[in-house]
C-alpha atoms as a PDB file:
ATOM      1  CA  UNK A   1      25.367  30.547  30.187  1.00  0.00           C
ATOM      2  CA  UNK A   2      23.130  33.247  30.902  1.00  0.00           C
ATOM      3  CA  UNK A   3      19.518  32.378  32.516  1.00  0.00           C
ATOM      4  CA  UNK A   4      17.819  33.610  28.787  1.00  0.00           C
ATOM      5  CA  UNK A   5      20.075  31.134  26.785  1.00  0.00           C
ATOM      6  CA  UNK A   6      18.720  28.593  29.438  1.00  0.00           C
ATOM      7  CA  UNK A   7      15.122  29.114  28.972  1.00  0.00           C
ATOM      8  CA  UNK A   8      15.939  29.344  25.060  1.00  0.00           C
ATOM      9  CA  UNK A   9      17.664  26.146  24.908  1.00  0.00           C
ATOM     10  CA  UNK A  10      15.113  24.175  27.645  1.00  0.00           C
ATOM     11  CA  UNK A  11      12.492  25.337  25.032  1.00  0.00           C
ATOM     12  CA  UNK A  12      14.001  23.971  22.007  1.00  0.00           C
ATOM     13  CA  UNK A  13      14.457  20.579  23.698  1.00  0.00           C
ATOM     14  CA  UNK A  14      10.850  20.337  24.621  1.00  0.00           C
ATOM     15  CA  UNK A  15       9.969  22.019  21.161  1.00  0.00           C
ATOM     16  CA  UNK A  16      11.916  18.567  19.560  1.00  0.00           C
ATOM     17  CA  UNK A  17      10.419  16.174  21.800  1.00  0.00           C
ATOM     18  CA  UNK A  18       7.023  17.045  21.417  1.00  0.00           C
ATOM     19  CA  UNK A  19       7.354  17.002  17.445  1.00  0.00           C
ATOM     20  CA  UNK A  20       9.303  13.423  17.633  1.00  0.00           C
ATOM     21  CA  UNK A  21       8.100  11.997  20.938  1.00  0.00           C
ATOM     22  CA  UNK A  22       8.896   8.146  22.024  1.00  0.00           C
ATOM     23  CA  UNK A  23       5.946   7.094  23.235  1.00  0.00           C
ATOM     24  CA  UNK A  24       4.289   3.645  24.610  1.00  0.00           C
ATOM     25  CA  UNK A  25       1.214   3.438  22.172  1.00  0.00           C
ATOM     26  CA  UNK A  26      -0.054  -0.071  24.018  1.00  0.00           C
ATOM     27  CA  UNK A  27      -3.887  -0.171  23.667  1.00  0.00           C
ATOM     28  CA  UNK A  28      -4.103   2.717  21.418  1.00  0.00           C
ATOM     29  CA  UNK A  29      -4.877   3.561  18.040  1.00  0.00           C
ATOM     30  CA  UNK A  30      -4.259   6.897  15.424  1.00  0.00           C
ATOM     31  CA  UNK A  31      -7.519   7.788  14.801  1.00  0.00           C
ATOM     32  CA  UNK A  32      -8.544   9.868  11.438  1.00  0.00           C
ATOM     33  CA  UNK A  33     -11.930  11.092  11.624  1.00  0.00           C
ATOM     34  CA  UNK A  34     -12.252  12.905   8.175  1.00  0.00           C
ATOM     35  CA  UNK A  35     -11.363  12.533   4.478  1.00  0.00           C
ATOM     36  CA  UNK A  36      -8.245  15.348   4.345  1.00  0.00           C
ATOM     37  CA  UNK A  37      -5.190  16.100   2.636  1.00  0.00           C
ATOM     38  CA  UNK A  38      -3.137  17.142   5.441  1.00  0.00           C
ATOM     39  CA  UNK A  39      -3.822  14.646   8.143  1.00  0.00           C
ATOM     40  CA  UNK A  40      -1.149  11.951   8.534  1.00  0.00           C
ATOM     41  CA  UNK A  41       1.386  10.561  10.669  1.00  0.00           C
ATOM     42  CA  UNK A  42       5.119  10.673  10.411  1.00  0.00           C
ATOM     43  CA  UNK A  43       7.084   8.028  11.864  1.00  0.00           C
ATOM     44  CA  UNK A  44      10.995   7.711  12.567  1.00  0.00           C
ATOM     45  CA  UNK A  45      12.706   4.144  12.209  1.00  0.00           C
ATOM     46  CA  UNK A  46      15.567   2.793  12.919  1.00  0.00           C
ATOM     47  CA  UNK A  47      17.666   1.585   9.769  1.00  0.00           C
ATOM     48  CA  UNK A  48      21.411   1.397   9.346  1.00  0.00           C
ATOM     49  CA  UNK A  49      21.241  -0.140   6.243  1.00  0.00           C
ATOM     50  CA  UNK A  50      19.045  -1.110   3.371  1.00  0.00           C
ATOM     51  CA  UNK A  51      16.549  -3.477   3.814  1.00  0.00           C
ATOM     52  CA  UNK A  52      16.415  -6.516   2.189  1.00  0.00           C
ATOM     53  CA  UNK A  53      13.532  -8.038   4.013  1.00  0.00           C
ATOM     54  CA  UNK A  54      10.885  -6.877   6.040  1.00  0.00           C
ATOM     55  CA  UNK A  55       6.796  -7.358   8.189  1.00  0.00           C
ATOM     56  CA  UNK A  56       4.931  -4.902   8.954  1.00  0.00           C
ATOM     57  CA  UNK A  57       1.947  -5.500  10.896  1.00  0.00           C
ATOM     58  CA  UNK A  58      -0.850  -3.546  11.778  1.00  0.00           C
ATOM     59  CA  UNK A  59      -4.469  -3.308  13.275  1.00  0.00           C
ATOM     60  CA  UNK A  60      -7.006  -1.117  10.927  1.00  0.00           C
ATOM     61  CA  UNK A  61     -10.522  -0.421  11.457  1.00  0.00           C
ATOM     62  CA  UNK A  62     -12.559   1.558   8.995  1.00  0.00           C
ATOM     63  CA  UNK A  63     -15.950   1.646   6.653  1.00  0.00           C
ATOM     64  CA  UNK A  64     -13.937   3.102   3.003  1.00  0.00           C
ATOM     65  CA  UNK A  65     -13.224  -0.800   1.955  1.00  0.00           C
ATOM     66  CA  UNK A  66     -16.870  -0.837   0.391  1.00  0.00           C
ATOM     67  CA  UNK A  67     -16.305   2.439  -1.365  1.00  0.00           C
ATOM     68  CA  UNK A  68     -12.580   3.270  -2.150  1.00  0.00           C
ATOM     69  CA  UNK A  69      -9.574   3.354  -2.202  1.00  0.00           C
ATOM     70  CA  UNK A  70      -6.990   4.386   0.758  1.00  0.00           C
ATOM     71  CA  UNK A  71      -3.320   4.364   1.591  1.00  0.00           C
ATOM     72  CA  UNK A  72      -2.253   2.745   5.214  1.00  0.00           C
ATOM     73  CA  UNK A  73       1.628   2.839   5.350  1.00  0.00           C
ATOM     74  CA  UNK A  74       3.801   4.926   3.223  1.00  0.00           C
ATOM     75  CA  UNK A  75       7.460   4.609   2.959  1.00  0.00           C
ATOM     76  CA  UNK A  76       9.052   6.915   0.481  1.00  0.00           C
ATOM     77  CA  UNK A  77      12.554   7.459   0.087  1.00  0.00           C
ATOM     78  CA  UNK A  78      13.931  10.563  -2.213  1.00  0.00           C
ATOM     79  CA  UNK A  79      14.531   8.117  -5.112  1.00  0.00           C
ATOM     80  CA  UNK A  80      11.727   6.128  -4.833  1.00  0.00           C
ATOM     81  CA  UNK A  81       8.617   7.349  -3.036  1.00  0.00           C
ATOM     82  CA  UNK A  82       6.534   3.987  -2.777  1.00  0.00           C
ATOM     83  CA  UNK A  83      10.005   2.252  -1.783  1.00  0.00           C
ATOM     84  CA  UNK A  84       7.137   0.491   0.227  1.00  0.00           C
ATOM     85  CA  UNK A  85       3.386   0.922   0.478  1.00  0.00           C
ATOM     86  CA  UNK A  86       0.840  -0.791   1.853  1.00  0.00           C
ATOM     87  CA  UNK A  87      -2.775   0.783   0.523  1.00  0.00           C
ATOM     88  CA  UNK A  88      -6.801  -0.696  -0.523  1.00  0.00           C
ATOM     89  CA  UNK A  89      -7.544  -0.543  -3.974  1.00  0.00           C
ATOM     90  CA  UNK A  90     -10.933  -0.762  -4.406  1.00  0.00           C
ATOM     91  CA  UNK A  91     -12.326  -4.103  -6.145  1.00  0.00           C
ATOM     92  CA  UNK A  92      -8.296  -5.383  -6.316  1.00  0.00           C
ATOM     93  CA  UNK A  93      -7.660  -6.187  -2.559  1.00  0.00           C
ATOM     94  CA  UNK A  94      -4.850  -5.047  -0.422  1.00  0.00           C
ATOM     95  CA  UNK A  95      -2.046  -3.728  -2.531  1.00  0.00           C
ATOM     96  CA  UNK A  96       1.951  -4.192  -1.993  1.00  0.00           C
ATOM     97  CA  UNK A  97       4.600  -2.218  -3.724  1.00  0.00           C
ATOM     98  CA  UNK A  98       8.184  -2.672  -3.284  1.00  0.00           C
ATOM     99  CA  UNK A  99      10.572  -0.082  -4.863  1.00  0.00           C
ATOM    100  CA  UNK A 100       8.009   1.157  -7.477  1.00  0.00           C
ATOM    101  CA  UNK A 101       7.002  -2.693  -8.582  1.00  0.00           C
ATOM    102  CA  UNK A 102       3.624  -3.720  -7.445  1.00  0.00           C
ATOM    103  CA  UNK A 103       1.309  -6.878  -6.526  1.00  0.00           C
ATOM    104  CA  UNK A 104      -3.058  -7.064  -5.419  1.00  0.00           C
ATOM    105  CA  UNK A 105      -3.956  -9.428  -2.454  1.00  0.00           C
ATOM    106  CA  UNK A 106      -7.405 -10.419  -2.775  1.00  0.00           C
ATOM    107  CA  UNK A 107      -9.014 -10.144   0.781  1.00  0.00           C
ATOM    108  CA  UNK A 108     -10.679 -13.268   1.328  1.00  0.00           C
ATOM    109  CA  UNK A 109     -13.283 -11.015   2.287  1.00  0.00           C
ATOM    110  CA  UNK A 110     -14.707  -7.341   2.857  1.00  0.00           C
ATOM    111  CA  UNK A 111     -15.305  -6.719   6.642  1.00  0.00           C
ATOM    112  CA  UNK A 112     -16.584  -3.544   8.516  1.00  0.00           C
ATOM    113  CA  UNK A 113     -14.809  -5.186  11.827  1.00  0.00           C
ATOM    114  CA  UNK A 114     -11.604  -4.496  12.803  1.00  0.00           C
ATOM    115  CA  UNK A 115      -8.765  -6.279  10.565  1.00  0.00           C
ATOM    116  CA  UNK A 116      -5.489  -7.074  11.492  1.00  0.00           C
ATOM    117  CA  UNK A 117      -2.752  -7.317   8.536  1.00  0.00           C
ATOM    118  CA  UNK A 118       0.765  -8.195   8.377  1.00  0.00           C
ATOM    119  CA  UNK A 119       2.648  -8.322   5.049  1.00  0.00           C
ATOM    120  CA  UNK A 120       6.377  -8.756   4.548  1.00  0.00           C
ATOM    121  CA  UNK A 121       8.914  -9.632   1.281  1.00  0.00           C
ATOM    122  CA  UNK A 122      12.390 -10.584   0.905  1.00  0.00           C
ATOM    123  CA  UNK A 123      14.612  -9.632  -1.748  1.00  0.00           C
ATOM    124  CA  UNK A 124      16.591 -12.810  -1.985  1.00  0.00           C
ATOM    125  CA  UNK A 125      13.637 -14.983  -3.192  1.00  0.00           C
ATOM    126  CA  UNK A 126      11.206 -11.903  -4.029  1.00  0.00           C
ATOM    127  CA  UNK A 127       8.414 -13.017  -2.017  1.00  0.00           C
ATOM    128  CA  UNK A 128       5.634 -11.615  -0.851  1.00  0.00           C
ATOM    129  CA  UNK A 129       3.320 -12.656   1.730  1.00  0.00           C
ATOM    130  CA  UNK A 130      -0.181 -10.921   2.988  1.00  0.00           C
ATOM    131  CA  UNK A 131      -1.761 -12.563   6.183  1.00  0.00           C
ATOM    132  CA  UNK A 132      -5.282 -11.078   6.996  1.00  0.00           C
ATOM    133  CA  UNK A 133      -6.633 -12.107  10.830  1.00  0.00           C
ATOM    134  CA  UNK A 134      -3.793 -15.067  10.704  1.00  0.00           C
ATOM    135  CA  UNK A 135      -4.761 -16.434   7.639  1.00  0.00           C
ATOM    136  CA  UNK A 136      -2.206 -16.735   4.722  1.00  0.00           C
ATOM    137  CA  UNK A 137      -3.177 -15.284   0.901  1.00  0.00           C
ATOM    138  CA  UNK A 138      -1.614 -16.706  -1.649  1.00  0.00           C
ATOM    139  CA  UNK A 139       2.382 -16.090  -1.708  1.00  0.00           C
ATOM    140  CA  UNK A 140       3.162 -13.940  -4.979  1.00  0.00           C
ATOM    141  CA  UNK A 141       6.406 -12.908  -6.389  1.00  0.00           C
ATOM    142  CA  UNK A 142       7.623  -8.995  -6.779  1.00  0.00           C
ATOM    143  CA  UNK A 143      10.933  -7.280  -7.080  1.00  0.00           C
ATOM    144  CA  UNK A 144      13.345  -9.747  -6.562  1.00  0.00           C
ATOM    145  CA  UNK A 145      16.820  -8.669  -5.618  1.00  0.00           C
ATOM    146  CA  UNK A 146      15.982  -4.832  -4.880  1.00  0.00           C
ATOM    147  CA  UNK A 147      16.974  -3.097  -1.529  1.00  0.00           C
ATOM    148  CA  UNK A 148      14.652  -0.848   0.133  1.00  0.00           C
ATOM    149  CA  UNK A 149      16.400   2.465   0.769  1.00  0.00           C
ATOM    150  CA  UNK A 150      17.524   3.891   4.310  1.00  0.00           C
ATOM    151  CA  UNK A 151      16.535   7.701   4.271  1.00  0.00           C
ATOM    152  CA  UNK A 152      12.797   7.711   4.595  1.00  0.00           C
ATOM    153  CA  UNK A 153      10.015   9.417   5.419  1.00  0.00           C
ATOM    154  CA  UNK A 154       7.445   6.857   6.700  1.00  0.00           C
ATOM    155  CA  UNK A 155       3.688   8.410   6.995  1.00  0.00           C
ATOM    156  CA  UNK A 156       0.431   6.519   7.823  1.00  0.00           C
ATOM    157  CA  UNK A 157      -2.589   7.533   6.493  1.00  0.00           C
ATOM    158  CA  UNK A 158      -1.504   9.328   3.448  1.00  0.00           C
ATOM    159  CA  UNK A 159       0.114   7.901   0.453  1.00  0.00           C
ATOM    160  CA  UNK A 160       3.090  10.387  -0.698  1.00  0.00           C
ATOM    161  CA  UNK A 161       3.578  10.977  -4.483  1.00  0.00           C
ATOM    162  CA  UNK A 162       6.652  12.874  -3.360  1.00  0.00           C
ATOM    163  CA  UNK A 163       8.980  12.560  -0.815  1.00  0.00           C
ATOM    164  CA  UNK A 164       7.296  13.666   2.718  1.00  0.00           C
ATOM    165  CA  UNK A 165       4.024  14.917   0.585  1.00  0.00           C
ATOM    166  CA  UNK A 166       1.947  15.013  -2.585  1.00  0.00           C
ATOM    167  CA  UNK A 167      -0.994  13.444  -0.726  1.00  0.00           C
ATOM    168  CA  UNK A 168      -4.641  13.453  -2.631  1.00  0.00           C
ATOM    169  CA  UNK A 169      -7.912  13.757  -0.015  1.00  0.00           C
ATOM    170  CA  UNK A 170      -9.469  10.993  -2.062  1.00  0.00           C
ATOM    171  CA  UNK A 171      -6.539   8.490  -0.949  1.00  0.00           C
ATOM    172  CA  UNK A 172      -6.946   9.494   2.732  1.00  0.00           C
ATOM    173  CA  UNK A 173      -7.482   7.225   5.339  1.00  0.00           C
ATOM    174  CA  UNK A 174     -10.434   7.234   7.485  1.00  0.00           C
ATOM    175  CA  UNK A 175     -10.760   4.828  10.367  1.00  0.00           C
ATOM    176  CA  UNK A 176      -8.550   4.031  13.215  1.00  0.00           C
ATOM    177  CA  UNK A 177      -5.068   2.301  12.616  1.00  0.00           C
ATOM    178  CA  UNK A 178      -3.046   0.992  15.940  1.00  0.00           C
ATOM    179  CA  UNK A 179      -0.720  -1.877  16.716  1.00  0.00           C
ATOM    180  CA  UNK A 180       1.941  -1.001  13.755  1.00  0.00           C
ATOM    181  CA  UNK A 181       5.247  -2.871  14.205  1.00  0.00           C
ATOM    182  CA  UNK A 182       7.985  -3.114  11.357  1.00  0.00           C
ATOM    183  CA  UNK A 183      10.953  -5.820  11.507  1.00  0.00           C
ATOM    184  CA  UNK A 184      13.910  -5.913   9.303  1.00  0.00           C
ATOM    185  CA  UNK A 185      13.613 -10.078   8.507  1.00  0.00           C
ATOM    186  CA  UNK A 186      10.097 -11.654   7.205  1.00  0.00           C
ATOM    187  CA  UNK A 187       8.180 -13.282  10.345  1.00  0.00           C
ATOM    188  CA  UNK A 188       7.848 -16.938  10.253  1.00  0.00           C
ATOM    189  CA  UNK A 189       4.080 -18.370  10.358  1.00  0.00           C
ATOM    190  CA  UNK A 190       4.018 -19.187  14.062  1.00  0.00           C
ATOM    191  CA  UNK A 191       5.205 -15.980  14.735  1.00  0.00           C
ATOM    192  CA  UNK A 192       2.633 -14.019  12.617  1.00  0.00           C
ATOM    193  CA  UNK A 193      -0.444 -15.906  14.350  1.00  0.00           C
ATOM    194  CA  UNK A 194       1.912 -15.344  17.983  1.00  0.00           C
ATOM    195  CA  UNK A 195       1.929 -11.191  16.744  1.00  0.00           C
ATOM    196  CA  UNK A 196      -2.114 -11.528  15.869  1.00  0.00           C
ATOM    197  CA  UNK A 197      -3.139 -12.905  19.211  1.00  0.00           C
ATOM    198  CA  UNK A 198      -0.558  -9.725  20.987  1.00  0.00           C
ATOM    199  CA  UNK A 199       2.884 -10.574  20.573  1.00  0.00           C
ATOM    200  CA  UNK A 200       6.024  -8.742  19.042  1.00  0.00           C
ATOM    201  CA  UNK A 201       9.210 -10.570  18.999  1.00  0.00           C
ATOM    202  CA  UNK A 202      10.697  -7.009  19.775  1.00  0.00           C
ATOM    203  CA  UNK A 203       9.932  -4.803  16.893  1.00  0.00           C
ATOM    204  CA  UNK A 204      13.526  -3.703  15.445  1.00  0.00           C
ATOM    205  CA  UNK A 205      12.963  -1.042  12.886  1.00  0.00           C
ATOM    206  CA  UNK A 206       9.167   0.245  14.193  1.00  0.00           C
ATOM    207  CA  UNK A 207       7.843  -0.874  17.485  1.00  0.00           C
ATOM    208  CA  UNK A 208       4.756   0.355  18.775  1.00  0.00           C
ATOM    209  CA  UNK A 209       5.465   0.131  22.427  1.00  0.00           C
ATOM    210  CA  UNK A 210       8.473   2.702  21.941  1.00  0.00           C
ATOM    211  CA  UNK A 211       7.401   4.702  18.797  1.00  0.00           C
ATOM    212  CA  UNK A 212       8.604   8.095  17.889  1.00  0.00           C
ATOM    213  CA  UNK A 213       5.891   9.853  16.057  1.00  0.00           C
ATOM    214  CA  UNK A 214       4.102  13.780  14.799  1.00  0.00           C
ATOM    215  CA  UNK A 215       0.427  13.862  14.262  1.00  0.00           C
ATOM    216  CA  UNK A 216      -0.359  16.060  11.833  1.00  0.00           C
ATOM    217  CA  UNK A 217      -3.833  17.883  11.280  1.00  0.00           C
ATOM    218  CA  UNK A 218      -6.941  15.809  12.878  1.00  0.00           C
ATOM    219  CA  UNK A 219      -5.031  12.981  14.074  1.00  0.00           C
ATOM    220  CA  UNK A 220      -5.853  11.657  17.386  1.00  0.00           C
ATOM    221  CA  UNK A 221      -4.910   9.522  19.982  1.00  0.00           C
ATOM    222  CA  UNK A 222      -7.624   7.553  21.153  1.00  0.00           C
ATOM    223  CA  UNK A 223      -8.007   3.671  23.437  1.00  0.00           C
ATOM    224  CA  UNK A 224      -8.253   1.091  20.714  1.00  0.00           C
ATOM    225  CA  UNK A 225     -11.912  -0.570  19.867  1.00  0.00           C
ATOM    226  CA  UNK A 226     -10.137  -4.430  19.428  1.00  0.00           C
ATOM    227  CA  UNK A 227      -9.491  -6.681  21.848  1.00  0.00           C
END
């Protein structure tokens, strides 16, 4: 191999890893500073198969809960773009959809502090679960018996009306969004109050001490403002 085809190639590698990099996100956060259409987050998972259960957790900090509406995690797959999506409607609460089928959370209250979510559902029973700062909402029922799709494109910050885009400004997130972890099996309630105080029980499909991530637009990496 000639010394040209070496640069060439050396160049592509580090072109790929700095698009997709593994990274140890501990004590950080994404941080969105504007309302845009183009600023997001793309994540890679690992799946093998469909998933018929899931958490995801995640810290989120931001003022828009008082004013509107905005998507937080996005998982679209080319049949079904909100195969999963986790977003604030405003005056309805948190909102889960599972393949297309949807359910409200009423927050037991609006906050300007820092919030920490998880949420997870399970297709053999079809229930759903939303615990805000460790405390449990109401269980509800949605989509029983569907499987979530494997070949997705999972962005935070944007909600995608098509598969990898379609994303409206007035959905945008604007705050700070950190500690996201995503399991294939629905956490039990010791271990959802063990994951708010800073556990994991090892992330298997996202896991924010090894996640590979692209920013896109103004997305920054910035030290976390929770404990």
């Amino acid at each position: 191999m000639t010394m040209e085809k070496l640069l060439w190639c050396v160049l592509v590698l580090i072109g790929f890893s700095n698009a997709f990099g593994q990274k140890d996100m501990s004590r950080k956060a994404f941080v969105f500073p504007k309302v845009s259409d183009d600023s997001y987050v793309s994540l890679k998972a690992h799946l093998k198969e469909p998933l018929k259960a899931f958490t995801v957790c995640f810290h989120i900090y931001t003022e828009l809960a008082m004013t509107r509406g905005y998507s937080i995690f996005s998982f679209a797959t080319k049949k079904q773009f909100n195969d999963i999506l986790i977003f604030w409607s405003f005056n309805r609460g948190y909102l889960l959809s599972v393949g297309g089928s949807e359910i409200f959370f009423k927050a037991p209250e609006v906050t300007m502090a820092p919030v920490h979510i998880c949420t997870s559902w399970e297709s053999i029973t079809g229930i759903a679960e939303l615990w805000v700062d460790g405390k449990p909402m109401v269980r509800k029922s949605l989509n029983k018996g569907y499987s979530v799709g494997t070949e997705a494109s999972i962005v935070l910050g944007q909600d995608q009306d098509s598969f990898g885009g379609g994303f409206e400004a007035s959905q945008s997130l604007v705050g700070d969004l950190g500690d996201v972890n995503m399991w294939d099996f629905v956490l039990t309630p010791d271990q959802i109050n063990m994951v708010y105080v800073g556990g994991t029980f090892s992330p298997n499909v996202l896991d924010w001490k090894a996640l590979t991530y692209e920013a896109h637009g103004e997305v920054f990496v910035k030290p976390q403002l929770w404990p």
